[in-house]
C-alpha atoms as a PDB file:
ATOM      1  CA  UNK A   1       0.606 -14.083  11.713  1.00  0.00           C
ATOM      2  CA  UNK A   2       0.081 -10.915   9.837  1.00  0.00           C
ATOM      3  CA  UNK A   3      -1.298  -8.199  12.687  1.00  0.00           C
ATOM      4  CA  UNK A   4      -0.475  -4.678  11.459  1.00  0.00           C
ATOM      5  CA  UNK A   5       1.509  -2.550   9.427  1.00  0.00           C
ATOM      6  CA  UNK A   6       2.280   0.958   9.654  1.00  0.00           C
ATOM      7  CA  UNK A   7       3.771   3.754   7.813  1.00  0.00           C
ATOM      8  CA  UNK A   8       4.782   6.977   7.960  1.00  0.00           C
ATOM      9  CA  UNK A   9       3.291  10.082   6.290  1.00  0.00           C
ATOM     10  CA  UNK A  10       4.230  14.221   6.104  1.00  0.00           C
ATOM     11  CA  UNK A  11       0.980  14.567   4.568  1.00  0.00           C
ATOM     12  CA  UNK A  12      -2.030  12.764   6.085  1.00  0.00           C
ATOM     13  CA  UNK A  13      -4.783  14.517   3.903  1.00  0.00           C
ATOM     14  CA  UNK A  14      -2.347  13.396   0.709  1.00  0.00           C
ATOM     15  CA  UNK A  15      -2.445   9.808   2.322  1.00  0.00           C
ATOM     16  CA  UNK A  16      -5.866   9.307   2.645  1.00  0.00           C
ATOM     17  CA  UNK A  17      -6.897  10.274  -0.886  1.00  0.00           C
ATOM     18  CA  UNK A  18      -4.073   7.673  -1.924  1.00  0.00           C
ATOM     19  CA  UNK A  19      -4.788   4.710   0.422  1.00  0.00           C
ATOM     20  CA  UNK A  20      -8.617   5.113   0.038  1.00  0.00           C
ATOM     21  CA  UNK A  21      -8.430   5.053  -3.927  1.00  0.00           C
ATOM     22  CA  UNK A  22      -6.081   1.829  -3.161  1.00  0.00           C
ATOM     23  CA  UNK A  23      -8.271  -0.223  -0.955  1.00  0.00           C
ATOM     24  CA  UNK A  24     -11.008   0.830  -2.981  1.00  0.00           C
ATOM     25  CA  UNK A  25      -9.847  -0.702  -6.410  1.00  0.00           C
ATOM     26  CA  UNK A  26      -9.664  -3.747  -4.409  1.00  0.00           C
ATOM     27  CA  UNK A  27     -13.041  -4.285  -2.746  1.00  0.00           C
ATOM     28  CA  UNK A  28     -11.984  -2.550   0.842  1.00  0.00           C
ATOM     29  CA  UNK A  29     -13.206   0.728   2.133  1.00  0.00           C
ATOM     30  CA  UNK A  30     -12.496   3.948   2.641  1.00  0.00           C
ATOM     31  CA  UNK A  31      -9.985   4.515   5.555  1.00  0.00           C
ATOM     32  CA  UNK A  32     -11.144   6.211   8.751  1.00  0.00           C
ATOM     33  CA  UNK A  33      -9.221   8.365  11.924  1.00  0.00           C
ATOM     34  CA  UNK A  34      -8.880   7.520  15.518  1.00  0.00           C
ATOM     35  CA  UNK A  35      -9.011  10.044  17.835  1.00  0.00           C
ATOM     36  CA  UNK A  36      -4.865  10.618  17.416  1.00  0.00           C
ATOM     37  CA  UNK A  37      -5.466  11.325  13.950  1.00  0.00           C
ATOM     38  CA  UNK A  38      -3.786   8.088  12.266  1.00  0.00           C
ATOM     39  CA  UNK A  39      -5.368   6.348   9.126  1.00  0.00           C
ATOM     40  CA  UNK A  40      -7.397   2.975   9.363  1.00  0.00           C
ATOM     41  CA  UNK A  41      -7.416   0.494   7.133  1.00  0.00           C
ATOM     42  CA  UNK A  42      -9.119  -2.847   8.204  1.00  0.00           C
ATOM     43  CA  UNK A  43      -9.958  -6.001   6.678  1.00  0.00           C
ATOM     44  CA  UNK A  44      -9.896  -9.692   7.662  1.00  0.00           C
ATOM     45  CA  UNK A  45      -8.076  -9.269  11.120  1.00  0.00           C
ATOM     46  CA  UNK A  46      -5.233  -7.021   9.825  1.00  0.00           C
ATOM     47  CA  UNK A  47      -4.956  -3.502  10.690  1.00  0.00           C
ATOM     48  CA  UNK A  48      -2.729  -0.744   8.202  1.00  0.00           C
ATOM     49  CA  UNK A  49      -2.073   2.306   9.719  1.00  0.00           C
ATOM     50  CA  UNK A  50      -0.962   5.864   8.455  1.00  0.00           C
ATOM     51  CA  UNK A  51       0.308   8.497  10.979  1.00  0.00           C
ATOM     52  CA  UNK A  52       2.685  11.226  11.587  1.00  0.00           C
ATOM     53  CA  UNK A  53       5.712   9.656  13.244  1.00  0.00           C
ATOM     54  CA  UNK A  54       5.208  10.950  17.179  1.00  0.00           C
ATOM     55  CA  UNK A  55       8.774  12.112  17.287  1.00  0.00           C
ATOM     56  CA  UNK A  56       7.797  14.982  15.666  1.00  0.00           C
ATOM     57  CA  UNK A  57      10.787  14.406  12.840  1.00  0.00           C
ATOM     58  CA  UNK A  58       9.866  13.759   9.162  1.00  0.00           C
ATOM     59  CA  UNK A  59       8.593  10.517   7.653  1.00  0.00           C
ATOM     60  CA  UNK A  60      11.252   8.713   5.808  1.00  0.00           C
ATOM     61  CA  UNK A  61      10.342   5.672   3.934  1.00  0.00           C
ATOM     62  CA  UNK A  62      12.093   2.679   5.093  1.00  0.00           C
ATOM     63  CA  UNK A  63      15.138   1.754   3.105  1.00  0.00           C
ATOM     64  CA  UNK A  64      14.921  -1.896   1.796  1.00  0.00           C
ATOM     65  CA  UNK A  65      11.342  -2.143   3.026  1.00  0.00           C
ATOM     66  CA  UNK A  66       8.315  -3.573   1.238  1.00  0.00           C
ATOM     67  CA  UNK A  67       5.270  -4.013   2.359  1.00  0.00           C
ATOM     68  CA  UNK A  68       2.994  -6.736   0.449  1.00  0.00           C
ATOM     69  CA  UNK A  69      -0.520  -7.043  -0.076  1.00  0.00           C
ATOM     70  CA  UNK A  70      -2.403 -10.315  -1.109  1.00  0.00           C
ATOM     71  CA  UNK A  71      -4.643 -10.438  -4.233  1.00  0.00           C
ATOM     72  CA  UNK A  72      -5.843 -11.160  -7.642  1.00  0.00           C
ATOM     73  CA  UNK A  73      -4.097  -9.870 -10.805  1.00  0.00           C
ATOM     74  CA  UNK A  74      -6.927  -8.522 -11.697  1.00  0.00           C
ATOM     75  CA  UNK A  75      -7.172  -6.749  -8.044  1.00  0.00           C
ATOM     76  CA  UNK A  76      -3.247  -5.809  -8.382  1.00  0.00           C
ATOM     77  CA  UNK A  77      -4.308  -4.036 -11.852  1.00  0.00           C
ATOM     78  CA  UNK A  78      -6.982  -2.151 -10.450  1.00  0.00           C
ATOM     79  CA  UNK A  79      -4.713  -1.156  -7.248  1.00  0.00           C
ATOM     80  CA  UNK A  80      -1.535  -0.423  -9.379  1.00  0.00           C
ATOM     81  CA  UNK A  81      -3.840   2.328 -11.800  1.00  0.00           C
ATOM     82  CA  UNK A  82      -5.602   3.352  -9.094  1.00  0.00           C
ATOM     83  CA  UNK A  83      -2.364   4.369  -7.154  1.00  0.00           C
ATOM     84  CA  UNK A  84      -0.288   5.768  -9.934  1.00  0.00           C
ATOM     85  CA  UNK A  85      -4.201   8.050 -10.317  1.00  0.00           C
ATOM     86  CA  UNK A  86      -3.699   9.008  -6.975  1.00  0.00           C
ATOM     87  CA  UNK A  87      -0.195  10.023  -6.558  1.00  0.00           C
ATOM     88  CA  UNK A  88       1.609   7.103  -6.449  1.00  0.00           C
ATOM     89  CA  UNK A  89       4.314   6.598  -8.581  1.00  0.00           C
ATOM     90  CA  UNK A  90       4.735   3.212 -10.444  1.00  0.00           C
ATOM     91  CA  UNK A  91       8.231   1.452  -9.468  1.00  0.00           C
ATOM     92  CA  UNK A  92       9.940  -1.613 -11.156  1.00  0.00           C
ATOM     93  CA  UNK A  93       8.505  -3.679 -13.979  1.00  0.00           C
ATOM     94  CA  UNK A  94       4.888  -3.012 -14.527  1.00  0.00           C
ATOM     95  CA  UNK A  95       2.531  -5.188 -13.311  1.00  0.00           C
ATOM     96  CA  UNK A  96       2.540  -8.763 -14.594  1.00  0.00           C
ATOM     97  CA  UNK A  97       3.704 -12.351 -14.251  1.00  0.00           C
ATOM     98  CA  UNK A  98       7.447 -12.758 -12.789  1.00  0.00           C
ATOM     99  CA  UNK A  99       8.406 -16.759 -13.394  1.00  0.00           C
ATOM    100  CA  UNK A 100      11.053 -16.980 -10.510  1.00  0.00           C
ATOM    101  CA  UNK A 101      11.939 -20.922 -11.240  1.00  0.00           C
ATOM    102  CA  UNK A 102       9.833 -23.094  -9.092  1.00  0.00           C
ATOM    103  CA  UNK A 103       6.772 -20.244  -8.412  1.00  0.00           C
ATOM    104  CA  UNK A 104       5.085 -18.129 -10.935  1.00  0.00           C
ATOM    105  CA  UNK A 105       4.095 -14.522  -9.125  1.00  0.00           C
ATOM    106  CA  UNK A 106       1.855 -11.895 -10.516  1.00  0.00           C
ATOM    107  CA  UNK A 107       3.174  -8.748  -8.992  1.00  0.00           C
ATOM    108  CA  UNK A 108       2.847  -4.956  -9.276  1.00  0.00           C
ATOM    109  CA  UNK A 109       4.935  -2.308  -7.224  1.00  0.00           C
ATOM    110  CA  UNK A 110       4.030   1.667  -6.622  1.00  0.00           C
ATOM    111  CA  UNK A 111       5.941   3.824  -4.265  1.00  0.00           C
ATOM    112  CA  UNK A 112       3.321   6.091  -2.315  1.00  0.00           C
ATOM    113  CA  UNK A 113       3.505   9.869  -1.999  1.00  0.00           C
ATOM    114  CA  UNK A 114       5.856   9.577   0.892  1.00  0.00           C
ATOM    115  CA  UNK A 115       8.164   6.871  -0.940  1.00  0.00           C
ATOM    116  CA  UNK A 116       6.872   3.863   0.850  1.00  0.00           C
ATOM    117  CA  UNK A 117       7.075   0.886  -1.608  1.00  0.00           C
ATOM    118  CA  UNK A 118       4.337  -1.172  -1.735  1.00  0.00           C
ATOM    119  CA  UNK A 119       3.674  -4.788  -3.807  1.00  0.00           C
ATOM    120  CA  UNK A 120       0.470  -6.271  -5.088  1.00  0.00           C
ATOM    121  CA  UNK A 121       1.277 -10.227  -4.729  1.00  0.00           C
ATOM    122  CA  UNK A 122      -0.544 -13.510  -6.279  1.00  0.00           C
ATOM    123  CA  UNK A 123       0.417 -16.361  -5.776  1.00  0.00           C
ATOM    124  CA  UNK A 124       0.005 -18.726  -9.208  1.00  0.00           C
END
């Protein structure tokens, strides 16, 4: 169901060195720029984007948003250090095993340089 995702940024240059080192720790690739300027990220159907909101106001991180990513623990590790290296800013507990009754989650959480928060998610 999952098609896209995208996020606002004041600083695309700042982006890219922080989303690249993020999809990097995990196996992806380096992002890329269409011809508007926007970040691509692509892997297994899904597209994340980074742009400049075309309203020509700031980028605001959405309030009460996450956006989730699917891997290993051993990928979330790798993407949670590589984030916090990058910019990022490490948010809630730190990464690790949350027992939530009937599911056991391994999550990790970073807020990127424009304050979008962002979740590293297995499924045990």
């Amino acid at each position: 169901m999952y098609s896209h995702m995208m996020v606002g940024s004041n600083d695309l240059k700042r982006s890219k060195k922080f989303y690249d080192a993020l999809f990097v720790a995990i196996g992806g690739r380096e992002g890329s720029a269409d011809p508007k300027g926007r970040l691509l990220y692509m892997h297994d159907g899904g597209l994340f984007m980074v742009t400049t909101p075309i309203d020509g106001e700031p980028a605001t991180a959405g309030n009460g948003s996450t956006i989730g990513f699917a891997m290993t623990p051993e990928q979330a590790d790798a993407w949670h250090a590589a984030g916090v290296a990058n910019g990022g800013t490490a948010i809630e507990d730190p990464p690790g095993v949350r027992d939530g009754g009937q599911i056991k989650l391994y999550l990790a959480y970073l807020r990127d340089p424009d304050g979008n928060k962002l979740c590293a998610l297995h499924r045990m």
